[in-house]
N, C-alpha and C. Protein backbone atom coordinates (compact mmCIF):
# COMPACT_ATOMS: atom_id res chain seq x y z
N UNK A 1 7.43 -32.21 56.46
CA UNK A 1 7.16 -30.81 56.71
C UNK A 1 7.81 -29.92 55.66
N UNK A 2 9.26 -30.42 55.03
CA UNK A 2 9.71 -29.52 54.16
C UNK A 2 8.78 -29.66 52.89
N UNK A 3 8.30 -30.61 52.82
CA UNK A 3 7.88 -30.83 51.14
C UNK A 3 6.13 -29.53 51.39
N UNK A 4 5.61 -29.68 52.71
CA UNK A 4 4.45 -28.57 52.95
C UNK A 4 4.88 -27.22 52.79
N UNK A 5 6.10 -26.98 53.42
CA UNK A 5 6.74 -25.80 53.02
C UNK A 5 6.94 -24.84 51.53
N UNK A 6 7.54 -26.37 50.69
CA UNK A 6 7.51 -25.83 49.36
C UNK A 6 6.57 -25.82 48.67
N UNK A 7 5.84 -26.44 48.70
CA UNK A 7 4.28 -26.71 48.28
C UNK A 7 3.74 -25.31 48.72
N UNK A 8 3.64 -24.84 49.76
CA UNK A 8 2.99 -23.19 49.98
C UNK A 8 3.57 -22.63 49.06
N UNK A 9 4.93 -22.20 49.28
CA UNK A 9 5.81 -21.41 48.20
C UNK A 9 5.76 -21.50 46.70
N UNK A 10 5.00 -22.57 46.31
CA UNK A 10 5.45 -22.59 44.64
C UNK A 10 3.58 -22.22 44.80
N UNK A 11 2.74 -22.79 45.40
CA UNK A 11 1.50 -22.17 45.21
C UNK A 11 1.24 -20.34 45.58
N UNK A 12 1.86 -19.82 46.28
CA UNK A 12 2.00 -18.30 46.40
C UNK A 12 2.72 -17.49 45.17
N UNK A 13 3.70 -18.27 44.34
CA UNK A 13 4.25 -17.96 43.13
C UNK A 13 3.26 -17.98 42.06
N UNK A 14 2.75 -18.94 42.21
CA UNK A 14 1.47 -19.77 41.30
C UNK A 14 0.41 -18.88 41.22
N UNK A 15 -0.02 -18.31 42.28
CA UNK A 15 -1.39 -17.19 42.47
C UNK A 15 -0.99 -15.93 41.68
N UNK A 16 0.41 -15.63 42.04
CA UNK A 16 0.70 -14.37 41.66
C UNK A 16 0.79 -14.37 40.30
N UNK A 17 1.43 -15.29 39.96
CA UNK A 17 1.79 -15.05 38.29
C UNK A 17 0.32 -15.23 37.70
N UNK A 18 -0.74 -16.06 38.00
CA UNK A 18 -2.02 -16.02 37.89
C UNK A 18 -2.58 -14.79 37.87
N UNK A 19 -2.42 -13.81 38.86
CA UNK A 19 -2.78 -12.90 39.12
C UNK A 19 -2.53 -11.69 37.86
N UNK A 20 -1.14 -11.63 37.45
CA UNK A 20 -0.43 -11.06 36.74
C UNK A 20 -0.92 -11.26 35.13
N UNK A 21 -1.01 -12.82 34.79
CA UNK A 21 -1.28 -13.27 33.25
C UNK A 21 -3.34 -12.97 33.48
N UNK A 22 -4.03 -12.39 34.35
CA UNK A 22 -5.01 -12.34 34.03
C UNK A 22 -5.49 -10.96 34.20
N UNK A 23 -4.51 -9.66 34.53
CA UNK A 23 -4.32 -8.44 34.07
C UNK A 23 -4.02 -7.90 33.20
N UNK A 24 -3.05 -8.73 32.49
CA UNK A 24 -2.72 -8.55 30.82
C UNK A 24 -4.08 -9.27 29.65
N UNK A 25 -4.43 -10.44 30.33
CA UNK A 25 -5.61 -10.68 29.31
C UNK A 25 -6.75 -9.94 29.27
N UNK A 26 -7.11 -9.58 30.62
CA UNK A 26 -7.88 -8.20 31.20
C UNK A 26 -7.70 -7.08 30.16
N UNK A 27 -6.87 -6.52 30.07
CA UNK A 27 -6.78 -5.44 29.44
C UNK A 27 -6.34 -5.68 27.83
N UNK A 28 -6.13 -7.17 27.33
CA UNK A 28 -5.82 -7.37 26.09
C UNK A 28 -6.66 -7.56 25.52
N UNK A 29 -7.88 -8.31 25.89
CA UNK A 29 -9.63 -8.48 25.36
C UNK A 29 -10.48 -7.65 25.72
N UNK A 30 -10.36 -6.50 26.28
CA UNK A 30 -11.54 -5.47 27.04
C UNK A 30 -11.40 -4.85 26.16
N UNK A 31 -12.02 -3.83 26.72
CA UNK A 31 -12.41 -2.31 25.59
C UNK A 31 -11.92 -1.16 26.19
N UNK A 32 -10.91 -1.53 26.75
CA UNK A 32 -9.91 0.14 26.92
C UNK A 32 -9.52 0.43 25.75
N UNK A 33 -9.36 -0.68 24.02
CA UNK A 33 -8.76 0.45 23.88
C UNK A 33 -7.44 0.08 22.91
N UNK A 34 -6.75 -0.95 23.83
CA UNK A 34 -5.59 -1.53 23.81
C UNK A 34 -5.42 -2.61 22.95
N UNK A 35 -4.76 -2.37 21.64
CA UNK A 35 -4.42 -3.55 20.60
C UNK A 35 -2.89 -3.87 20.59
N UNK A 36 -2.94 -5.25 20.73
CA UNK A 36 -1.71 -5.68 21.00
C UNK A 36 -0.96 -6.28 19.28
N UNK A 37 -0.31 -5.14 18.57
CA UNK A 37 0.51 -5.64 16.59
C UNK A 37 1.18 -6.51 16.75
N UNK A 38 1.13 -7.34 16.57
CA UNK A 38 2.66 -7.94 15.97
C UNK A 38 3.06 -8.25 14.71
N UNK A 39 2.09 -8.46 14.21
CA UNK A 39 2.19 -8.86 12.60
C UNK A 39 2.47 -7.18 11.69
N UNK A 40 2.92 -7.39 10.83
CA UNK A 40 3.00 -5.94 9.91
C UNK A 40 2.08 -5.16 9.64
N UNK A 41 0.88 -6.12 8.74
CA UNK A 41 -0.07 -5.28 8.46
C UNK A 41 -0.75 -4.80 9.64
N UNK A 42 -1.02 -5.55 10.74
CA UNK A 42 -2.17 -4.52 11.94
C UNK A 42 -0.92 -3.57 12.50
N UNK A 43 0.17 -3.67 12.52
CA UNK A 43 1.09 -2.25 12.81
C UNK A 43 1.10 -1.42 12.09
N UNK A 44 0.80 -1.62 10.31
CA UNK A 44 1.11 -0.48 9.37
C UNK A 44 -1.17 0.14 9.65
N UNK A 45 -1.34 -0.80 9.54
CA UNK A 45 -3.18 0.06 9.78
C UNK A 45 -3.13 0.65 11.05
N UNK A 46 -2.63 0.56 12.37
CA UNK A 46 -2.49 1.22 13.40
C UNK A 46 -1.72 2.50 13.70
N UNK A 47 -1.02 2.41 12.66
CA UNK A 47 0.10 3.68 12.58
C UNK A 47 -0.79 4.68 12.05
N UNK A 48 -1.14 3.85 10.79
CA UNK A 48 -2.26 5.29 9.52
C UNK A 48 -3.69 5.83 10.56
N UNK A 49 -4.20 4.55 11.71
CA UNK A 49 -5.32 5.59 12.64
C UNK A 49 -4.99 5.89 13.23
N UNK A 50 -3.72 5.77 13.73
CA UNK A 50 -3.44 7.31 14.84
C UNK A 50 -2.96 8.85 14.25
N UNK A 51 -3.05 8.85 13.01
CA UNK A 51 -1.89 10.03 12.20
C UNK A 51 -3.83 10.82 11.83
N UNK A 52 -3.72 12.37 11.68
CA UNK A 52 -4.83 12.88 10.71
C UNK A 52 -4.84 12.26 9.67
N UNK A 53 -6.37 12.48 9.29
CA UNK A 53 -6.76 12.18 7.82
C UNK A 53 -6.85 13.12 6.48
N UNK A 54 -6.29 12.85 5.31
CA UNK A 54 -6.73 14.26 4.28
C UNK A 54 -6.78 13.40 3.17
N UNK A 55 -7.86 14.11 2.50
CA UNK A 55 -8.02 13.67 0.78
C UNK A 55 -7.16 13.95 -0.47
N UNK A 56 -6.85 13.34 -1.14
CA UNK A 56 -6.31 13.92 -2.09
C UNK A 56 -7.35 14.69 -3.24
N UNK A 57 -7.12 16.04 -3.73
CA UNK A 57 -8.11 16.64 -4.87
C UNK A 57 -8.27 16.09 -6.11
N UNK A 58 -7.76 14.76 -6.42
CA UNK A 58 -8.22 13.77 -7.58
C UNK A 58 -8.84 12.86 -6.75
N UNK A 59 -9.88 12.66 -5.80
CA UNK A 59 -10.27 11.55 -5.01
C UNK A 59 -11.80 12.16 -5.04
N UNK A 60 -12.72 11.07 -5.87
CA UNK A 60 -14.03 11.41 -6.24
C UNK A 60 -14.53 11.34 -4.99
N UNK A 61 -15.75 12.38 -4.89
CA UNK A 61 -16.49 12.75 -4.17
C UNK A 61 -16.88 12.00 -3.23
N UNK A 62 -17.53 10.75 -3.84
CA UNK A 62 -18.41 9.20 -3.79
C UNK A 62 -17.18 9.01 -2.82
N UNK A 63 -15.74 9.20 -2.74
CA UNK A 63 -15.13 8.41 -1.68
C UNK A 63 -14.76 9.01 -0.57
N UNK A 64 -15.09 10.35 -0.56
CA UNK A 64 -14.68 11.22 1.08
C UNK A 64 -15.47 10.91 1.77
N UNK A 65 -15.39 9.77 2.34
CA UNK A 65 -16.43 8.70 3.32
C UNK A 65 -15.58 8.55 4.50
N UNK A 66 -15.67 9.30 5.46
CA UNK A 66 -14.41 8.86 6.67
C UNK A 66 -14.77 7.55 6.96
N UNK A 67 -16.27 7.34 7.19
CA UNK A 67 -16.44 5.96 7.52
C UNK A 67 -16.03 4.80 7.23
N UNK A 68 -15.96 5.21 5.58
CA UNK A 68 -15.34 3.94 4.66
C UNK A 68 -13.89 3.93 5.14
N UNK A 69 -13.25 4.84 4.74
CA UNK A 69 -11.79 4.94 5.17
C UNK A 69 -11.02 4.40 6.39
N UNK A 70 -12.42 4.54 7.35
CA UNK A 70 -11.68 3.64 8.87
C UNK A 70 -12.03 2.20 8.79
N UNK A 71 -12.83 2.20 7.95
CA UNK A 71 -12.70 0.33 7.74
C UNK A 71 -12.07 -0.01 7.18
N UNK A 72 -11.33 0.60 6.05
CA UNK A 72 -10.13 0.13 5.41
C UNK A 72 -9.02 -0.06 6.48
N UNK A 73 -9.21 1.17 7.38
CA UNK A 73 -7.89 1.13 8.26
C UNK A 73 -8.26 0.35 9.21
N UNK A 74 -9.57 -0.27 9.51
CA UNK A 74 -9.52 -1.28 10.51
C UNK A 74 -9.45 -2.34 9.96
N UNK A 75 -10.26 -3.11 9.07
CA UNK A 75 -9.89 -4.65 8.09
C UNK A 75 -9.25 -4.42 7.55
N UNK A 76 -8.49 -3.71 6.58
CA UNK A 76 -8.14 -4.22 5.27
C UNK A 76 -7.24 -5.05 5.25
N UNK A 77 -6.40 -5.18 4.51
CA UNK A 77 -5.16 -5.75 4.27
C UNK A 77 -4.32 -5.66 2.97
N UNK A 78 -2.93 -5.39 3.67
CA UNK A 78 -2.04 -4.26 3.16
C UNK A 78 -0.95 -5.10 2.02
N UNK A 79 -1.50 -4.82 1.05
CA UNK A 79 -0.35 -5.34 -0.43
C UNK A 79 0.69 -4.94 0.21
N UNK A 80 1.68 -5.35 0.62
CA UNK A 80 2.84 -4.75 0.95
C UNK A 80 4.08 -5.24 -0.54
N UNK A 81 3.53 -6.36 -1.58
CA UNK A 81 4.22 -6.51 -2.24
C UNK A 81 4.09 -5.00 -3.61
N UNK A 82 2.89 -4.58 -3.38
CA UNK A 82 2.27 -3.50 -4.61
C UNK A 82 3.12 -2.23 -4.07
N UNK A 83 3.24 -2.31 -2.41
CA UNK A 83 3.07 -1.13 -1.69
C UNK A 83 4.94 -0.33 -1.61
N UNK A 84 4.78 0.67 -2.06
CA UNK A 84 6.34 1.15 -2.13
C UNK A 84 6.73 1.88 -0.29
N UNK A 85 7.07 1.11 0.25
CA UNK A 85 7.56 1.10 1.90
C UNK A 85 8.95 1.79 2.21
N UNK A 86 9.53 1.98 1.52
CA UNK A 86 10.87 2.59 1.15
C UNK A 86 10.81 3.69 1.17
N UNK A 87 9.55 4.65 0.41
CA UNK A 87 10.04 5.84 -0.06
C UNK A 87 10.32 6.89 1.15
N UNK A 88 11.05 8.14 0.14
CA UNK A 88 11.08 9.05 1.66
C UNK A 88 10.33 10.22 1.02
N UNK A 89 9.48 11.65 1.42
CA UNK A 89 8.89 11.52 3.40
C UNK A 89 7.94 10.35 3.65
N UNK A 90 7.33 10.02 2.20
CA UNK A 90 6.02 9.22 2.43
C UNK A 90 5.86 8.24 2.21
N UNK A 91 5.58 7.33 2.68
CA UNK A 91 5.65 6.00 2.27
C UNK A 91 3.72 5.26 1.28
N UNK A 92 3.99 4.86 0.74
CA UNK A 92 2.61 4.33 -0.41
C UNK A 92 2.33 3.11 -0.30
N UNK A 93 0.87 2.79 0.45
CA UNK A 93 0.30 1.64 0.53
C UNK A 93 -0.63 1.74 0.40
N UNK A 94 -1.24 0.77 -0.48
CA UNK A 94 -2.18 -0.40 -0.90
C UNK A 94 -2.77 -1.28 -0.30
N UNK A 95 -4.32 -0.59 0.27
CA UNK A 95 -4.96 -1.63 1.31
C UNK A 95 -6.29 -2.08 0.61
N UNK A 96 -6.49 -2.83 0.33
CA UNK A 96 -7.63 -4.10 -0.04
C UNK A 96 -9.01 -4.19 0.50
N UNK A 97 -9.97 -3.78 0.59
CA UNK A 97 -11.08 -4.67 1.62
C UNK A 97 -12.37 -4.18 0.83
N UNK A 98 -13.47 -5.00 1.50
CA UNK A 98 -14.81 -5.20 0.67
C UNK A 98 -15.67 -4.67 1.29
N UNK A 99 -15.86 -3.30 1.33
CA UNK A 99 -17.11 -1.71 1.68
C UNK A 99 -18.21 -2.54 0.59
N UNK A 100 -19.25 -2.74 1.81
CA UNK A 100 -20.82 -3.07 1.02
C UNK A 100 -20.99 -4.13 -0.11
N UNK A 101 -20.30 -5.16 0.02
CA UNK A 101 -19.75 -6.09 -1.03
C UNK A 101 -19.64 -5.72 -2.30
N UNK A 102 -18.64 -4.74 -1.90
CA UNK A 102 -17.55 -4.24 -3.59
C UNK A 102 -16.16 -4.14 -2.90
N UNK A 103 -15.27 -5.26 -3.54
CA UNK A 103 -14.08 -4.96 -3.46
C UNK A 103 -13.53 -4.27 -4.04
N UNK A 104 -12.34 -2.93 -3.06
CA UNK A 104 -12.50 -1.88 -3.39
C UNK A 104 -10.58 -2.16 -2.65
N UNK A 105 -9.72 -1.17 -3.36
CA UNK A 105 -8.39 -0.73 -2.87
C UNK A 105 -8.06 0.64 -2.82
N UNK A 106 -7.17 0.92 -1.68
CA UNK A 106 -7.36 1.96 -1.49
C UNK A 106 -5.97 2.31 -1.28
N UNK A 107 -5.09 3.62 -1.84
CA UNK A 107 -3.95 3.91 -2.28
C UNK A 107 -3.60 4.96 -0.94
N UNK A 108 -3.06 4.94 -0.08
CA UNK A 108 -2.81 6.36 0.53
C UNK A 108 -1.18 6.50 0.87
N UNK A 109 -1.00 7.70 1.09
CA UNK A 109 -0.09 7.77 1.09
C UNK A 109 0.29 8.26 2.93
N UNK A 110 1.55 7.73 3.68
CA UNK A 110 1.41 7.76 5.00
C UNK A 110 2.95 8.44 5.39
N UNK A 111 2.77 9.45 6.06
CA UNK A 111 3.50 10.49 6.13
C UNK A 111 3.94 10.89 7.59
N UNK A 112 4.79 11.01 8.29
CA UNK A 112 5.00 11.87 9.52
C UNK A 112 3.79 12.49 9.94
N UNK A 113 3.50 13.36 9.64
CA UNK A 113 2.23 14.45 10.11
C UNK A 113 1.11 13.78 9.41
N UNK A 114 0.66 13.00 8.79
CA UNK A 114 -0.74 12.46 8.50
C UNK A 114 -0.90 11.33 7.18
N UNK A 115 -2.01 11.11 7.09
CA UNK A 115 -2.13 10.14 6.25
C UNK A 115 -3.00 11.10 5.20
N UNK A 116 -2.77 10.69 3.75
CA UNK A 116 -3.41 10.98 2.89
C UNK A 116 -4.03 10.34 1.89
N UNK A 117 -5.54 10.17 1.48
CA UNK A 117 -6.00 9.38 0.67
C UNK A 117 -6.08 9.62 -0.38
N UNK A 118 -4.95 9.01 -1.73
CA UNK A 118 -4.85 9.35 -3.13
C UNK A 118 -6.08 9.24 -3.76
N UNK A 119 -6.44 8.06 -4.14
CA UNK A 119 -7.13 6.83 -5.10
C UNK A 119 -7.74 5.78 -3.95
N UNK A 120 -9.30 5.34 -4.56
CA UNK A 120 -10.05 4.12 -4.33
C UNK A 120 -10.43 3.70 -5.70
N UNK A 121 -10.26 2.41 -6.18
CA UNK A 121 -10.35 1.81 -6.79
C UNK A 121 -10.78 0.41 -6.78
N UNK A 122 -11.82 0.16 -7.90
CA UNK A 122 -12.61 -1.50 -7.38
C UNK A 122 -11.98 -2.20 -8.39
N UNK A 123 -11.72 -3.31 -7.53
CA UNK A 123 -11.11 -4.74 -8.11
C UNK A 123 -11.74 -5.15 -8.39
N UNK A 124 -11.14 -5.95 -9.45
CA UNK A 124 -12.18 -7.26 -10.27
C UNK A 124 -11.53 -8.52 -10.29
């Protein structure tokens, strides 16, 4: 009878924590919304889409593409060895990715109050 006893008890533990690890996957694969960083670069691209966006006035025409710009900030991936992370107010990174198959980098600079886009430039 004791061993039925514990057997309920570790299966009522068992449901719950079940219960629990499939509210977090719930809301970790759905579309609320919710991205879970851990790595650097998807924390440093998550930081730059939540901040405003602004151009810099040496930034050709051809690139004031918000569209383009949020795919950088959603794929790219961030030179952090090119990228000067140190500086103060603003910090300068170098994100990488391939808009319409042209690899293309993109320089902005990421600031307290917003992000700003210097330079796009295509790699070769």
């Amino acid at each position: 009878m004791a061993f039925l006893k514990r057997l309920g008890w570790y299966l009522v533990g068992l449901s719950i924590g079940l219960i629990f690890l499939v509210f977090i996957l719930k809301k970790k694969s759905g579309e609320e919304g919710i991205d879970f960083c851990y790595l650097p670069n998807c924390r440093v691209l998550k930081d730059m889409r939540s901040k405003p966006l602004t151009f810099s006035q040496s930034l050709l025409e051809q690139y004031r593409d918000t569209l383009m710009i949020q795919s950088f900030l959603e794929d790219g991936d961030v030179d952090f060895g090119k990228s000067d992370t140190t500086s103060e107010p603003c910090k300068t990174y170098f994100i990488s990715h391939e808009y319409k198959g042209e690899a293309l980098e993109l320089e902005a600079k990421n600031c307290e109050e917003g992000v700003t886009v210097e330079k796009i430039t295509a790699q070769h």
